[in-house]
PDB file of N, CA and C in Angstrom:
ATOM      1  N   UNK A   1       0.823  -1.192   0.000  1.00  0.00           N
ATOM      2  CA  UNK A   1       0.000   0.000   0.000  1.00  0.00           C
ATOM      3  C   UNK A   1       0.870   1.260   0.000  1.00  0.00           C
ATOM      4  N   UNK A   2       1.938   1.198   0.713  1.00  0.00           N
ATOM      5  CA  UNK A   2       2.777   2.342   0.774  1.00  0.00           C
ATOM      6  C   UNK A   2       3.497   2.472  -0.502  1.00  0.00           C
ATOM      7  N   UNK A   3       3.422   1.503  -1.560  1.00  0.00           N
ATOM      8  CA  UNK A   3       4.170   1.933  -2.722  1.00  0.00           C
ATOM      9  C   UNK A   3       3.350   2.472  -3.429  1.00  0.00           C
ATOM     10  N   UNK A   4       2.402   2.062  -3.284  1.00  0.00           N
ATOM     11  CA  UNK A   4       1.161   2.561  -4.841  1.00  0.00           C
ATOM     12  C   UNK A   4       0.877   4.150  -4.009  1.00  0.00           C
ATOM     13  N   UNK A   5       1.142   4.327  -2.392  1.00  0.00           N
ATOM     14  CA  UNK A   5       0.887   6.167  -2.597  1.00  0.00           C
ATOM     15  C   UNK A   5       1.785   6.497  -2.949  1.00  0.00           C
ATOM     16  N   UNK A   6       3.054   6.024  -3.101  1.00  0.00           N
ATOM     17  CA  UNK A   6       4.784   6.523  -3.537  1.00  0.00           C
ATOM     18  C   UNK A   6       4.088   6.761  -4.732  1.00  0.00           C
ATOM     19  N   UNK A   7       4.011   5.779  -5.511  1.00  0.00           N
ATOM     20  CA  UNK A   7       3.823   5.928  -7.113  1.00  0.00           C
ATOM     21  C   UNK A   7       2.872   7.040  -7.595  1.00  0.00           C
ATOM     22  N   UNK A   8       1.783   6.980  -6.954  1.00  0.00           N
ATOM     23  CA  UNK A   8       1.164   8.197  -7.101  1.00  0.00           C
ATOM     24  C   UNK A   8       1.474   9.297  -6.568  1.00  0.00           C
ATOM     25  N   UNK A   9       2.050   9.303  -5.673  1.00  0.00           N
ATOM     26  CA  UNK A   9       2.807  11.073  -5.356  1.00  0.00           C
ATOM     27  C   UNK A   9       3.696  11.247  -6.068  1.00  0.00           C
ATOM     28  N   UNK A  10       4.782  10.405  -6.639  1.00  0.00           N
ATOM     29  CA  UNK A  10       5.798  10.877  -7.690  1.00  0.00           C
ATOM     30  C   UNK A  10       5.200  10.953  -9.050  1.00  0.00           C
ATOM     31  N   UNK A  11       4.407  10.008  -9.700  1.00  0.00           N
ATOM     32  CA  UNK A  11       3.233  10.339 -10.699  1.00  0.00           C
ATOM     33  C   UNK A  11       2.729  11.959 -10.487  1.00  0.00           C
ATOM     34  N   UNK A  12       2.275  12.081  -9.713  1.00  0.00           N
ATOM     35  CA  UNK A  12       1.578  13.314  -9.740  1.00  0.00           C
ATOM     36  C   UNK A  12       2.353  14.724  -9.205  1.00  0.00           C
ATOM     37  N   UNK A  13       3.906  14.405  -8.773  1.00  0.00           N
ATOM     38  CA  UNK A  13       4.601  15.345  -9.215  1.00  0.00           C
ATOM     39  C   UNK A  13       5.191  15.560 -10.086  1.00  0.00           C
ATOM     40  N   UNK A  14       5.522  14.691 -10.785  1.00  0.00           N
ATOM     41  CA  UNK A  14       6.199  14.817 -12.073  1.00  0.00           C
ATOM     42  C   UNK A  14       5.363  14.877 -13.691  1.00  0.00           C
ATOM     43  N   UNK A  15       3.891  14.722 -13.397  1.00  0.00           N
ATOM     44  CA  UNK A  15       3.160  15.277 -14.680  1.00  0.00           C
ATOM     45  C   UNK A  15       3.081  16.457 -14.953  1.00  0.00           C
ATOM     46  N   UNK A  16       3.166  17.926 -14.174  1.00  0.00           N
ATOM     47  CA  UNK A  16       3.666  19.111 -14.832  1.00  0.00           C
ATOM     48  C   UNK A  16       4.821  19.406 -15.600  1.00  0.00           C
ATOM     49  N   UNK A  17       6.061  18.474 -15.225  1.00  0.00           N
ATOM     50  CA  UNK A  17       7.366  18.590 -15.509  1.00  0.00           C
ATOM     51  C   UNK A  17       7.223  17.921 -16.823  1.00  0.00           C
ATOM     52  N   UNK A  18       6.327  16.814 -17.296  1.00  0.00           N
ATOM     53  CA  UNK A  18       6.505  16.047 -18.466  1.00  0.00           C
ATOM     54  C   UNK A  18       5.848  17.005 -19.117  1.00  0.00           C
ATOM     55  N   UNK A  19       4.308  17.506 -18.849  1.00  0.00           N
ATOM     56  CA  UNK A  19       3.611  18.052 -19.498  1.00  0.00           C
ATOM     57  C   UNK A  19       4.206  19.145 -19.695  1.00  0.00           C
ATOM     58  N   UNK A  20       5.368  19.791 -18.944  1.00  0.00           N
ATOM     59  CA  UNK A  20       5.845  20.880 -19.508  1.00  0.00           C
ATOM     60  C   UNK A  20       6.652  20.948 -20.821  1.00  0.00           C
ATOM     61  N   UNK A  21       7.478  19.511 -20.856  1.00  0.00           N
ATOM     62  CA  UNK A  21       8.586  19.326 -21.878  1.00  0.00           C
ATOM     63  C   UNK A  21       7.594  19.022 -23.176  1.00  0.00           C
ATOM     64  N   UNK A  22       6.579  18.615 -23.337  1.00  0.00           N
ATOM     65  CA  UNK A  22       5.650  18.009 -24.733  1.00  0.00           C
ATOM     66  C   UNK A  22       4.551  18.848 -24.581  1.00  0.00           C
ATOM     67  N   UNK A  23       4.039  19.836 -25.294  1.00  0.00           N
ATOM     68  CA  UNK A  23       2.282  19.407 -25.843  1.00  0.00           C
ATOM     69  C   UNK A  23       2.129  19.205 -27.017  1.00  0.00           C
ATOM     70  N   UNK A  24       0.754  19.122 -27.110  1.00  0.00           N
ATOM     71  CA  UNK A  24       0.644  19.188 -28.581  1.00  0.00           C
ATOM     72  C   UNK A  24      -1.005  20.002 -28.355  1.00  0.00           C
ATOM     73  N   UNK A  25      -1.332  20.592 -30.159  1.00  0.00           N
ATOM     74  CA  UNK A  25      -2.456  21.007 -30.099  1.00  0.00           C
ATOM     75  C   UNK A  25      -3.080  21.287 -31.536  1.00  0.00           C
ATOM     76  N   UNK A  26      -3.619  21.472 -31.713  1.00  0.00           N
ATOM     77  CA  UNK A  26      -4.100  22.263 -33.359  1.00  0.00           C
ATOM     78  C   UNK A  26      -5.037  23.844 -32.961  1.00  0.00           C
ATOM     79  N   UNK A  27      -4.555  24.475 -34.296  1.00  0.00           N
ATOM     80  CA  UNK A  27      -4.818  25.640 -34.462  1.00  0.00           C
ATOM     81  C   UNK A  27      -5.015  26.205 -35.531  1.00  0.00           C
ATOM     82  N   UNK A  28      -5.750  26.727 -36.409  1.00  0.00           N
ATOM     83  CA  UNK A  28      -5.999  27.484 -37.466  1.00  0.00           C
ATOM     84  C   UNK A  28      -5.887  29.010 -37.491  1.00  0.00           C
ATOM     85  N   UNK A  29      -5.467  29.019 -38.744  1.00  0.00           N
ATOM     86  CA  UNK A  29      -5.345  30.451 -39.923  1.00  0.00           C
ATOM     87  C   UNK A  29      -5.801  30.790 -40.213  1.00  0.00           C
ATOM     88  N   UNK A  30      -6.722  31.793 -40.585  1.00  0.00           N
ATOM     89  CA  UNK A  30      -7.848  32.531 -41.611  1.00  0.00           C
ATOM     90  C   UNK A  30      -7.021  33.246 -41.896  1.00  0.00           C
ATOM     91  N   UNK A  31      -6.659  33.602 -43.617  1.00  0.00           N
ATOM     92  CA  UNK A  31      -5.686  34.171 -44.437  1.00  0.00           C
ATOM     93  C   UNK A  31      -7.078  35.798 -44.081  1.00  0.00           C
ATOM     94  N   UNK A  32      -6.072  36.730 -44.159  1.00  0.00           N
ATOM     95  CA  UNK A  32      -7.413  38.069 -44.538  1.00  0.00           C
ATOM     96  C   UNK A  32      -6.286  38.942 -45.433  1.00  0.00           C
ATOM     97  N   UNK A  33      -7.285  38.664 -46.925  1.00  0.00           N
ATOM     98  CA  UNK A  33      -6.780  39.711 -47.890  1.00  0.00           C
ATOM     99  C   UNK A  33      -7.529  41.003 -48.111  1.00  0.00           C
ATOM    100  N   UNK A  34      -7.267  41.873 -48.294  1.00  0.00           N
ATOM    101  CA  UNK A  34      -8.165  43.102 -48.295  1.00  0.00           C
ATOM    102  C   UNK A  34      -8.486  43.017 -49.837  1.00  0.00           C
ATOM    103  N   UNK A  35      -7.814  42.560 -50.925  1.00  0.00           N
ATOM    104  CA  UNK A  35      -8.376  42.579 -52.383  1.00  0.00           C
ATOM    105  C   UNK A  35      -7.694  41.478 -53.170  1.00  0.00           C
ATOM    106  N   UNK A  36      -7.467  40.651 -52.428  1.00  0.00           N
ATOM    107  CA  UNK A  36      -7.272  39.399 -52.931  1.00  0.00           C
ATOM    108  C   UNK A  36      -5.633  39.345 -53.101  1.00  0.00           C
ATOM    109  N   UNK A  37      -5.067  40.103 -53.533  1.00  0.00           N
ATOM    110  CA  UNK A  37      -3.328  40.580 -53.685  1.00  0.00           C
ATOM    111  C   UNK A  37      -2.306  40.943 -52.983  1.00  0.00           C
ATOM    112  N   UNK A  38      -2.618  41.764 -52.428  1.00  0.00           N
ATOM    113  CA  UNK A  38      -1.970  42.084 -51.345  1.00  0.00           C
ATOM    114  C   UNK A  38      -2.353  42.556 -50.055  1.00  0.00           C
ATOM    115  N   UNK A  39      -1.879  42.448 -49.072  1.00  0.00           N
ATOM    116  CA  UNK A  39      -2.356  42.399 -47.447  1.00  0.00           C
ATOM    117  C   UNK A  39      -1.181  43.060 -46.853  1.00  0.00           C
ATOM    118  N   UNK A  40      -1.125  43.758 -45.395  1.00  0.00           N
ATOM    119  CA  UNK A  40      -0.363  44.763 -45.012  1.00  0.00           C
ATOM    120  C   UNK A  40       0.232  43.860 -44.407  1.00  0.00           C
ATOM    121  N   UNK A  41       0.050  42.546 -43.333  1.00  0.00           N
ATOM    122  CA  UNK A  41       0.866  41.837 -43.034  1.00  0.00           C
ATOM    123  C   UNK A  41       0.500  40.718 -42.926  1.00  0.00           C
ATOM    124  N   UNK A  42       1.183  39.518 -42.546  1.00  0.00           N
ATOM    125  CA  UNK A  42       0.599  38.311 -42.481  1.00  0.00           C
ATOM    126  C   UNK A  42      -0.548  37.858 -41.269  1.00  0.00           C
ATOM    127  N   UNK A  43      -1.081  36.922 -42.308  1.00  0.00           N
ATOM    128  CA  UNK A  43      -2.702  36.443 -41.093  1.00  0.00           C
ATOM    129  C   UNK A  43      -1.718  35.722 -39.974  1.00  0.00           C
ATOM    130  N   UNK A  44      -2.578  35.796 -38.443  1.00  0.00           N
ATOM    131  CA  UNK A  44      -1.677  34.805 -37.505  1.00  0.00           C
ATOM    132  C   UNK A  44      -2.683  34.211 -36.556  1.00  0.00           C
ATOM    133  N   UNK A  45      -2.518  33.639 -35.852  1.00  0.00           N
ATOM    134  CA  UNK A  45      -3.453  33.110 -34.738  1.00  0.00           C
ATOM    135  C   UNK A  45      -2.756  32.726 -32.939  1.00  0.00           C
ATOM    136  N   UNK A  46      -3.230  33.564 -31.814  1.00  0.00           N
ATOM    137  CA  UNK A  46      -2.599  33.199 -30.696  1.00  0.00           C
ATOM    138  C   UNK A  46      -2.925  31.848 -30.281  1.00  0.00           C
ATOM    139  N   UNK A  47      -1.885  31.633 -30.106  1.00  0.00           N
ATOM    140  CA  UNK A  47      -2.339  29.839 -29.317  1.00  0.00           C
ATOM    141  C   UNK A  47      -2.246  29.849 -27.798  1.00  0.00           C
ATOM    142  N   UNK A  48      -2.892  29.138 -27.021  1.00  0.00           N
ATOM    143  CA  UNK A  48      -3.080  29.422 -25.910  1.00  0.00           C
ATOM    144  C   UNK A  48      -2.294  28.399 -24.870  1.00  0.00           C
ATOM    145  N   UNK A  49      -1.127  28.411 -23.840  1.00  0.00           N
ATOM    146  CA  UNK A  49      -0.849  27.418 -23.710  1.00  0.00           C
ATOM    147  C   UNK A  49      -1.819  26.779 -22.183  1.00  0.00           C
ATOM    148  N   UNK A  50      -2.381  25.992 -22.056  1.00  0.00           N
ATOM    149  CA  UNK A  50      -3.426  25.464 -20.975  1.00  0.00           C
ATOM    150  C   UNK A  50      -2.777  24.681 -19.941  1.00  0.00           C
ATOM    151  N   UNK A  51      -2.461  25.660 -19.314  1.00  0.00           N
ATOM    152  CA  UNK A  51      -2.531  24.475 -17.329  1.00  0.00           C
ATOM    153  C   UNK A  51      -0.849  24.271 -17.212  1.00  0.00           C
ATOM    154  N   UNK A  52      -0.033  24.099 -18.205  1.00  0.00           N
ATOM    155  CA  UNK A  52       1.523  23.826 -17.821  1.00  0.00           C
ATOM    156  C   UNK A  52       2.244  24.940 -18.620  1.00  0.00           C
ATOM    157  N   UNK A  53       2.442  26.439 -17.967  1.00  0.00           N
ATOM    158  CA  UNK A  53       3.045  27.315 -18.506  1.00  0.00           C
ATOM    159  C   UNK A  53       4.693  26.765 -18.759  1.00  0.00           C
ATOM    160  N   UNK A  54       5.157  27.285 -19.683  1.00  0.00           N
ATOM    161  CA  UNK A  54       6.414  27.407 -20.108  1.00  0.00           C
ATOM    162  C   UNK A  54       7.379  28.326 -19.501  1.00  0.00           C
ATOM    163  N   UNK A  55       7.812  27.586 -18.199  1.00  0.00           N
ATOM    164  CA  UNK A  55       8.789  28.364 -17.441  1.00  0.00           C
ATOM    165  C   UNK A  55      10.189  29.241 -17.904  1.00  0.00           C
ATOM    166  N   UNK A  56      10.461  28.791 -18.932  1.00  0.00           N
ATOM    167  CA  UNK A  56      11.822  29.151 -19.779  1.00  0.00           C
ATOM    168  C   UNK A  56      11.255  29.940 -21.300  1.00  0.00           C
ATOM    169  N   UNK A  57      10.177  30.659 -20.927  1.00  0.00           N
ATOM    170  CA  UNK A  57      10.418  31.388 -22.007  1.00  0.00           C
ATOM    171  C   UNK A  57      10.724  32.552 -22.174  1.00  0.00           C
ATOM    172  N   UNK A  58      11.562  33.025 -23.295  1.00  0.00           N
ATOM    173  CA  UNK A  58      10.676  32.123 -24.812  1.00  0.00           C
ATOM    174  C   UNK A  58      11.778  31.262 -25.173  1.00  0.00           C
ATOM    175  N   UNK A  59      12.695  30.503 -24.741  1.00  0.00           N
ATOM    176  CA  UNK A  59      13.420  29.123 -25.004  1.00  0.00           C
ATOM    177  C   UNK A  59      13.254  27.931 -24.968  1.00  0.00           C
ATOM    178  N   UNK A  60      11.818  27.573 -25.955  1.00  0.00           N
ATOM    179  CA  UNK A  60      11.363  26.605 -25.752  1.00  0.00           C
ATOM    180  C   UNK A  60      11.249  26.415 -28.028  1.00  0.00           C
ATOM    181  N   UNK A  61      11.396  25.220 -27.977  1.00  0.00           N
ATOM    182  CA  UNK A  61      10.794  24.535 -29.755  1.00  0.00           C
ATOM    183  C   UNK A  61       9.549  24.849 -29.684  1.00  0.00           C
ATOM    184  N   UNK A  62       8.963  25.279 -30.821  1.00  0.00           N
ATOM    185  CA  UNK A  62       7.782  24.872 -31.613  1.00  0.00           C
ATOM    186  C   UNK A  62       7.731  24.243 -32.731  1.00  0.00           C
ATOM    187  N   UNK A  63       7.017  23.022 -32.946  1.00  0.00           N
ATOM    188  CA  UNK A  63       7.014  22.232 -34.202  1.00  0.00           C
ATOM    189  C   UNK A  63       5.646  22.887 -34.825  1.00  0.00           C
ATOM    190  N   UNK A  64       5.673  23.167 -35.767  1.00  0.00           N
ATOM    191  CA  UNK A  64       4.355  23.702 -36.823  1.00  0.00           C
ATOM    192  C   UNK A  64       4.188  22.648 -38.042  1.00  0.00           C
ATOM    193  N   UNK A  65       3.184  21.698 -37.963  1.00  0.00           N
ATOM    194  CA  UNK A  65       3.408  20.712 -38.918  1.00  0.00           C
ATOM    195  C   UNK A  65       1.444  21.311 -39.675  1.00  0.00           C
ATOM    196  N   UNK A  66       1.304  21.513 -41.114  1.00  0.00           N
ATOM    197  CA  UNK A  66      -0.036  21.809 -41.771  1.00  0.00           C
ATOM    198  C   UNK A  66      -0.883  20.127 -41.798  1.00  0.00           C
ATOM    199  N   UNK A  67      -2.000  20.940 -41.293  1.00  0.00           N
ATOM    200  CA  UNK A  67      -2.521  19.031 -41.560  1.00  0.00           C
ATOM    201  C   UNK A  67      -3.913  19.445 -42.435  1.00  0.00           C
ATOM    202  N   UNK A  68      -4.160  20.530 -42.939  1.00  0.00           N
ATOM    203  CA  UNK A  68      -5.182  20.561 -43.648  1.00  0.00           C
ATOM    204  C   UNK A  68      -4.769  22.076 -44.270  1.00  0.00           C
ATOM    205  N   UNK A  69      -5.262  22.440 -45.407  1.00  0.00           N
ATOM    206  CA  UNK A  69      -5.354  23.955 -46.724  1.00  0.00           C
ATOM    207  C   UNK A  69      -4.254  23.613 -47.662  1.00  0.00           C
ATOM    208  N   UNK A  70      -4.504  24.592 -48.661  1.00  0.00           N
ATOM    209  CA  UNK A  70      -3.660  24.621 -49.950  1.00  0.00           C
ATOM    210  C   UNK A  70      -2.389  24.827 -49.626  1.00  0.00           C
ATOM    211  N   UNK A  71      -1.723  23.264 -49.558  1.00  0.00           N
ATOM    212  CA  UNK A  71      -0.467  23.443 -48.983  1.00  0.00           C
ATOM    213  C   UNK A  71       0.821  24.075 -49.806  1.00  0.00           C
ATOM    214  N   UNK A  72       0.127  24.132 -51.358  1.00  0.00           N
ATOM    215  CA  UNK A  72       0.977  25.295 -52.330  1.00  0.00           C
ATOM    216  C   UNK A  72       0.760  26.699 -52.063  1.00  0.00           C
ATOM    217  N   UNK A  73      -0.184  26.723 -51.794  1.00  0.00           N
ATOM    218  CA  UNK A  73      -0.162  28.248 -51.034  1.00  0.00           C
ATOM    219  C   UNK A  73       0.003  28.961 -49.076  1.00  0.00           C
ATOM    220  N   UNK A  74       0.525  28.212 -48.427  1.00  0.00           N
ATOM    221  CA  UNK A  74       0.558  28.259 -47.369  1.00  0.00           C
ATOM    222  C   UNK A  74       1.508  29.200 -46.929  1.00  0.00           C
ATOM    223  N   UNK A  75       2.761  29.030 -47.719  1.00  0.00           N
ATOM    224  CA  UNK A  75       4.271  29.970 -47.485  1.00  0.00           C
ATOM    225  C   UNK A  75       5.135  29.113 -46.404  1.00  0.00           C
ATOM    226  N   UNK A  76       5.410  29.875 -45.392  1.00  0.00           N
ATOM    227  CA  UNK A  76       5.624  29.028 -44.403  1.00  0.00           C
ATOM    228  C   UNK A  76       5.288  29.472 -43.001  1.00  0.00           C
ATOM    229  N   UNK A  77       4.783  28.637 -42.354  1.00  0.00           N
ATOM    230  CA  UNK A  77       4.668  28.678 -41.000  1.00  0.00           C
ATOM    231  C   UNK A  77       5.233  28.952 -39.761  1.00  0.00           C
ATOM    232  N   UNK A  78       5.054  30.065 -39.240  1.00  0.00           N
ATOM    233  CA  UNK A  78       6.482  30.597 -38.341  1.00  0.00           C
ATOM    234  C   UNK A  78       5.893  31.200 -36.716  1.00  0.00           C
ATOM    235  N   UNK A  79       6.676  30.563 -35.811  1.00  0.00           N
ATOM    236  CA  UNK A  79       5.917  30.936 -34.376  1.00  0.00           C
ATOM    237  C   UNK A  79       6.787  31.751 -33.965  1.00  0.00           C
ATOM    238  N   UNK A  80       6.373  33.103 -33.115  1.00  0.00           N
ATOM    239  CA  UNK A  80       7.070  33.820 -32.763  1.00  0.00           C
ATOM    240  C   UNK A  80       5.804  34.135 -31.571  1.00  0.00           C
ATOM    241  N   UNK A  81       6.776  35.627 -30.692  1.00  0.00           N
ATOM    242  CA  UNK A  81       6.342  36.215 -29.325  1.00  0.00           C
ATOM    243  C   UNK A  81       6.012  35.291 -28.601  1.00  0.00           C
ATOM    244  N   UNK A  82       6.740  34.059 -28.065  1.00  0.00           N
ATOM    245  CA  UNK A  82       6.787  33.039 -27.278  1.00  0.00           C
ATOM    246  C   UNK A  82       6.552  33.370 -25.982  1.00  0.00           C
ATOM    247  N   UNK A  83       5.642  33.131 -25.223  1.00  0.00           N
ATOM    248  CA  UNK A  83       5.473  33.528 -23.585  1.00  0.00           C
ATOM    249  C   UNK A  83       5.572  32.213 -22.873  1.00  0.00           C
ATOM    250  N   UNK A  84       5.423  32.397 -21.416  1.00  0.00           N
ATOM    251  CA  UNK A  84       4.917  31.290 -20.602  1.00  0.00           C
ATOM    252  C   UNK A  84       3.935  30.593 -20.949  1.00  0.00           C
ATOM    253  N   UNK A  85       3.033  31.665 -21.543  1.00  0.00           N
ATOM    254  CA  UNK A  85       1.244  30.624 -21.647  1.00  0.00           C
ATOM    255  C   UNK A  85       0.674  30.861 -23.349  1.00  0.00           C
ATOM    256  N   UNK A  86       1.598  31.134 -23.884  1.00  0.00           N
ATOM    257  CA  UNK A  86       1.192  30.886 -25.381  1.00  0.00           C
ATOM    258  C   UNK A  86       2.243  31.648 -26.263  1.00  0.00           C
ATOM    259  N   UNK A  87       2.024  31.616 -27.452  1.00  0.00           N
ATOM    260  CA  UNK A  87       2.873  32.148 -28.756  1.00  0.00           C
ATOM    261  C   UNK A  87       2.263  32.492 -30.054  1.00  0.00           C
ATOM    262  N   UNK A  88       2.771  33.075 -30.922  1.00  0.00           N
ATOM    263  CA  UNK A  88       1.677  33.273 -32.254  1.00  0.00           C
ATOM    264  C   UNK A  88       2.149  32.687 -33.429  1.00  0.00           C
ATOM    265  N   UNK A  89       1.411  32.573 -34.162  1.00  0.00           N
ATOM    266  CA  UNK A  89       1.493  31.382 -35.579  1.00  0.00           C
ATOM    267  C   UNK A  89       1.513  32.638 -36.532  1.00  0.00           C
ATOM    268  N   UNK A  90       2.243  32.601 -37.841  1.00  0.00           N
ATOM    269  CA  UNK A  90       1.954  33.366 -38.771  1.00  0.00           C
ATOM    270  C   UNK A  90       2.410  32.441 -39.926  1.00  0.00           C
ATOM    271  N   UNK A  91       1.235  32.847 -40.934  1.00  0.00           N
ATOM    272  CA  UNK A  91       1.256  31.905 -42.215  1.00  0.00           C
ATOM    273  C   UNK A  91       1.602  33.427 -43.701  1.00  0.00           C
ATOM    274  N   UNK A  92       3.038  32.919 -44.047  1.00  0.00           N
ATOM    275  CA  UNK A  92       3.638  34.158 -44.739  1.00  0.00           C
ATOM    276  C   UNK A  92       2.445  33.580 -46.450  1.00  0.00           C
ATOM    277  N   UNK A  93       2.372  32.482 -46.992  1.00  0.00           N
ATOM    278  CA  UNK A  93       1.792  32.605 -47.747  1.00  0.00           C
ATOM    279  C   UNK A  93       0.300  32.752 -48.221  1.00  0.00           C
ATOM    280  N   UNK A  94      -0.578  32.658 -49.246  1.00  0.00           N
ATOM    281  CA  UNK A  94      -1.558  33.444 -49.748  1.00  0.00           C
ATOM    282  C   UNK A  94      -2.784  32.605 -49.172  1.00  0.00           C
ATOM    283  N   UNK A  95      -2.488  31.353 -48.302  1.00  0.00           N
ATOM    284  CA  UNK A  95      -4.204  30.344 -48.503  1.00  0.00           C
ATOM    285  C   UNK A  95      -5.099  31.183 -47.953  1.00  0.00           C
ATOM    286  N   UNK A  96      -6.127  30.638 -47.907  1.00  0.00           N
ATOM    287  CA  UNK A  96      -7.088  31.425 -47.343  1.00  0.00           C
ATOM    288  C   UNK A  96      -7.564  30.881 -45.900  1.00  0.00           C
ATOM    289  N   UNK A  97      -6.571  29.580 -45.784  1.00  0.00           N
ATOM    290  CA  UNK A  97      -6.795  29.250 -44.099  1.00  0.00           C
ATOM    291  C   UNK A  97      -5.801  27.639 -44.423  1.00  0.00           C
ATOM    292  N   UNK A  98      -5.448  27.675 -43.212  1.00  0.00           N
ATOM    293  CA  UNK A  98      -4.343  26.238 -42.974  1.00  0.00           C
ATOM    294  C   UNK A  98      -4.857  26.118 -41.442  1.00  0.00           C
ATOM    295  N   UNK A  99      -4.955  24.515 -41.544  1.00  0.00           N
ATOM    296  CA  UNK A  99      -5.357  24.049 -39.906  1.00  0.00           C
ATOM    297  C   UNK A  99      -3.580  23.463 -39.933  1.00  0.00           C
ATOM    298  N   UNK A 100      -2.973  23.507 -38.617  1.00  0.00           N
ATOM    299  CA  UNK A 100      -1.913  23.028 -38.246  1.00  0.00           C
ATOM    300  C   UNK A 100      -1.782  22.112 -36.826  1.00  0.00           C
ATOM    301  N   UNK A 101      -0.882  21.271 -36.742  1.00  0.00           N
ATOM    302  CA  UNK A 101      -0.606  20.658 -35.419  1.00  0.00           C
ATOM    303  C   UNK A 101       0.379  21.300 -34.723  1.00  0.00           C
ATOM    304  N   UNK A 102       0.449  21.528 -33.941  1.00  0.00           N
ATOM    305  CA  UNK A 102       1.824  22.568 -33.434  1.00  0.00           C
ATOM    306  C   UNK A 102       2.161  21.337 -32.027  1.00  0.00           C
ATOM    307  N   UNK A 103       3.572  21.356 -31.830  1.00  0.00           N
ATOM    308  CA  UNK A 103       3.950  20.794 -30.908  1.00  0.00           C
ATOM    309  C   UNK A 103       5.444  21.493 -30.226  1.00  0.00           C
ATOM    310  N   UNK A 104       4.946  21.356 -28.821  1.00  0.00           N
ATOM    311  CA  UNK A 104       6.463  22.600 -27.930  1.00  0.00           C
ATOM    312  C   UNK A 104       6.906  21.382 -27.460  1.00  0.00           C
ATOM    313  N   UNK A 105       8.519  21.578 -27.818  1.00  0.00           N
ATOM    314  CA  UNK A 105       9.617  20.439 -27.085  1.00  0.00           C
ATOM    315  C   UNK A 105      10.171  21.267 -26.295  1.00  0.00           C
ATOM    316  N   UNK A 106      10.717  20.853 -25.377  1.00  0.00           N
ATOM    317  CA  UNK A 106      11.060  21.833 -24.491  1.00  0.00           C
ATOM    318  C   UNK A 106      11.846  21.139 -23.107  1.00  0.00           C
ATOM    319  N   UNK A 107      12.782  20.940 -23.530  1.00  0.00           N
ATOM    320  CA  UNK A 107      13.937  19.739 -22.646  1.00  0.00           C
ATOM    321  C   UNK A 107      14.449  20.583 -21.242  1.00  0.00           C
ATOM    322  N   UNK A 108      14.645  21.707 -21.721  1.00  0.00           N
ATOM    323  CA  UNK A 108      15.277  22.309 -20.768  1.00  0.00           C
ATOM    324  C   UNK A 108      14.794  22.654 -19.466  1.00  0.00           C
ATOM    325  N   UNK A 109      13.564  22.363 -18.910  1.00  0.00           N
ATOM    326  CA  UNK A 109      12.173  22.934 -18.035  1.00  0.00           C
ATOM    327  C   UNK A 109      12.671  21.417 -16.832  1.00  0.00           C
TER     328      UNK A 109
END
């Protein structure tokens, strides 16, 4: 009996610390062109990070992988203004929306 509360007190201290090093999530783009050509800057979307802030930021990976839109028109996918509790997505090319998987590695936490 005394091991299975061990296991669960070290279990349940150490799931912030894992959950800190991995998430994963999806997030979408809505491209906004003002006349179809050109736009003043790129569309982006805040992502929100939930329940295990990112103690070391902004020195943490983001993986940006597209799992759905016109992946010839997408450009590329780029995360920046990295905080504790989220970061922003910007899609440099023309689609008119890309759903993505985003995933934070983050060893150093």
């Amino acid at each position: 009996e005394f091991n299975e509360q061990l296991d669960t007190t070290v279990s349940n201290k150490m799931t912030p610390f894992i959950k800190s090093r991995f998430q994963q999530g999806v997030a979408t783009i809505t491209g906004v062109n003002s006349n179809g050509y050109f736009r003043s800057d790129d569309p982006f979307v805040t992502v929100s990070i939930d329940g295990f802030p990112q103690n070391n930021a902004p020195n943490y990976d983001v993986v940006l992988t597209p799992i759905s839109g016109d992946t010839g028109l997408i450009g590329n996918l780029e995360a920046y203004d990295k905080t504790q509790n989220g970061f922003k997505v910007r899609m440099t090319g023309s689609a008119k929306s890309v759903t993505f998987l985003w995933t934070i590695l983050n060893p150093n936490v």
